[in-house]
C-alpha atoms as a PDB file:
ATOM      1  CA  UNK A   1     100.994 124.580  94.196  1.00  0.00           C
ATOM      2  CA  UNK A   2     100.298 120.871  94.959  1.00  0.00           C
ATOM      3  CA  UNK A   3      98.437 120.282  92.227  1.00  0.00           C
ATOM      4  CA  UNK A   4     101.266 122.038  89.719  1.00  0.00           C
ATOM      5  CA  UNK A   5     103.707 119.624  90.847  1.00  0.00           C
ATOM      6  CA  UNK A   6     100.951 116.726  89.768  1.00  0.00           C
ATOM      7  CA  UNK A   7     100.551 118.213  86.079  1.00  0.00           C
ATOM      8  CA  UNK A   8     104.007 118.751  85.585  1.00  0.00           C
ATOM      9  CA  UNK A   9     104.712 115.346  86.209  1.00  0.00           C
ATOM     10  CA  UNK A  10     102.062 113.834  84.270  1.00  0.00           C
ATOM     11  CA  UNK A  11     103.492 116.479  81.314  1.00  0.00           C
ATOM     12  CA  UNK A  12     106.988 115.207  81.897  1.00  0.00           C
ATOM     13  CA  UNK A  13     105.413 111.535  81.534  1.00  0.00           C
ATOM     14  CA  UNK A  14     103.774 112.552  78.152  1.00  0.00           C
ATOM     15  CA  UNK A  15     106.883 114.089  76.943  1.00  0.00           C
ATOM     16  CA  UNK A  16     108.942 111.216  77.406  1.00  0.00           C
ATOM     17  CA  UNK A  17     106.499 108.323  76.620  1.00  0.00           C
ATOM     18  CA  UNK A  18     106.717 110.539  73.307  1.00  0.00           C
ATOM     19  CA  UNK A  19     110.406 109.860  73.346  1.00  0.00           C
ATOM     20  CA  UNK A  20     110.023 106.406  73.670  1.00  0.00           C
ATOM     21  CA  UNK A  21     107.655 106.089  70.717  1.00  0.00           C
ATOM     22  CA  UNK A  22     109.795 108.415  68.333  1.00  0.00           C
ATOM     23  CA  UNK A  23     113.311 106.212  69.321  1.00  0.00           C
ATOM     24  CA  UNK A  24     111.724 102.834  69.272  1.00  0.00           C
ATOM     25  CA  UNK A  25     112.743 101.790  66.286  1.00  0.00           C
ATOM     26  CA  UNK A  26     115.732 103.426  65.739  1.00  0.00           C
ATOM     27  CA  UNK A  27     117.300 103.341  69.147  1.00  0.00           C
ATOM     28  CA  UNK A  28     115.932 100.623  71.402  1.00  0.00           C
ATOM     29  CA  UNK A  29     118.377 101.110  74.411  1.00  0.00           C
ATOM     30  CA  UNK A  30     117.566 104.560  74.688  1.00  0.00           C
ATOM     31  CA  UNK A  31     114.170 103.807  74.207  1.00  0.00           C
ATOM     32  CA  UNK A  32     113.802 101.701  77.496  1.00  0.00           C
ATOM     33  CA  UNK A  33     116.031 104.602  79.438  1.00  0.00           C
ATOM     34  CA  UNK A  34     113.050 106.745  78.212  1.00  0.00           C
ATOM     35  CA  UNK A  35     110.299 104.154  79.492  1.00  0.00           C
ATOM     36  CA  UNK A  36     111.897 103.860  82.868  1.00  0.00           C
ATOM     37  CA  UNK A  37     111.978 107.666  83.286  1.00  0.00           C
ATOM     38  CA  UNK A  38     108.151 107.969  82.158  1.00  0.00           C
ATOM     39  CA  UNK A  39     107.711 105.026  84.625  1.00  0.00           C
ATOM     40  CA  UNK A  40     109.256 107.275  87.143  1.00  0.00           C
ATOM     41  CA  UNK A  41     107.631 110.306  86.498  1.00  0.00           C
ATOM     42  CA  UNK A  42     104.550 108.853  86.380  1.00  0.00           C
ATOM     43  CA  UNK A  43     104.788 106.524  89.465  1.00  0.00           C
ATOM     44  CA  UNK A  44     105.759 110.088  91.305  1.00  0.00           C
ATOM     45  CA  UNK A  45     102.828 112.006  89.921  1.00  0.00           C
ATOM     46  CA  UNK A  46     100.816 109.536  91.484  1.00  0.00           C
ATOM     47  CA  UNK A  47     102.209 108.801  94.846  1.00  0.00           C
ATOM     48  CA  UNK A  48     102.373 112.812  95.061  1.00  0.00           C
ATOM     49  CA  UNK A  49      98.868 112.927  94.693  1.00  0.00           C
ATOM     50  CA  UNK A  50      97.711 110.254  96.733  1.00  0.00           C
ATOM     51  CA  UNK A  51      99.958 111.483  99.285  1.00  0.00           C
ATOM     52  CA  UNK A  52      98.477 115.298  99.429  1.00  0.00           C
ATOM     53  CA  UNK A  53      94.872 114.218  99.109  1.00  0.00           C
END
């Protein structure tokens, strides 16, 4: 269950990182909203991990 909680972040970080590099150019405020939530996501998938090692 641990480890679910650790993909689904990193798959939540993909999906928005994709978000970011579809709105770049169009929509640059959004954009950084999207690169702060990957940030997010991904800092959490990590400190999740390290934390239930």
């Amino acid at each position: 269950m641990k480890d679910l909680v650790v993909v689904g972040l990193i798959a939540l970080t993909g999906v928005l990182v994709g978000g970011v590099y579809t709105t770049w150019k169009t929509a640059k405020g959004m954009a950084m909203v999207l690169l702060v939530l990957a940030l997010l996501a991904g800092g959490g998938a990590v400190a999740w991990y390290v934390s239930n090692r």
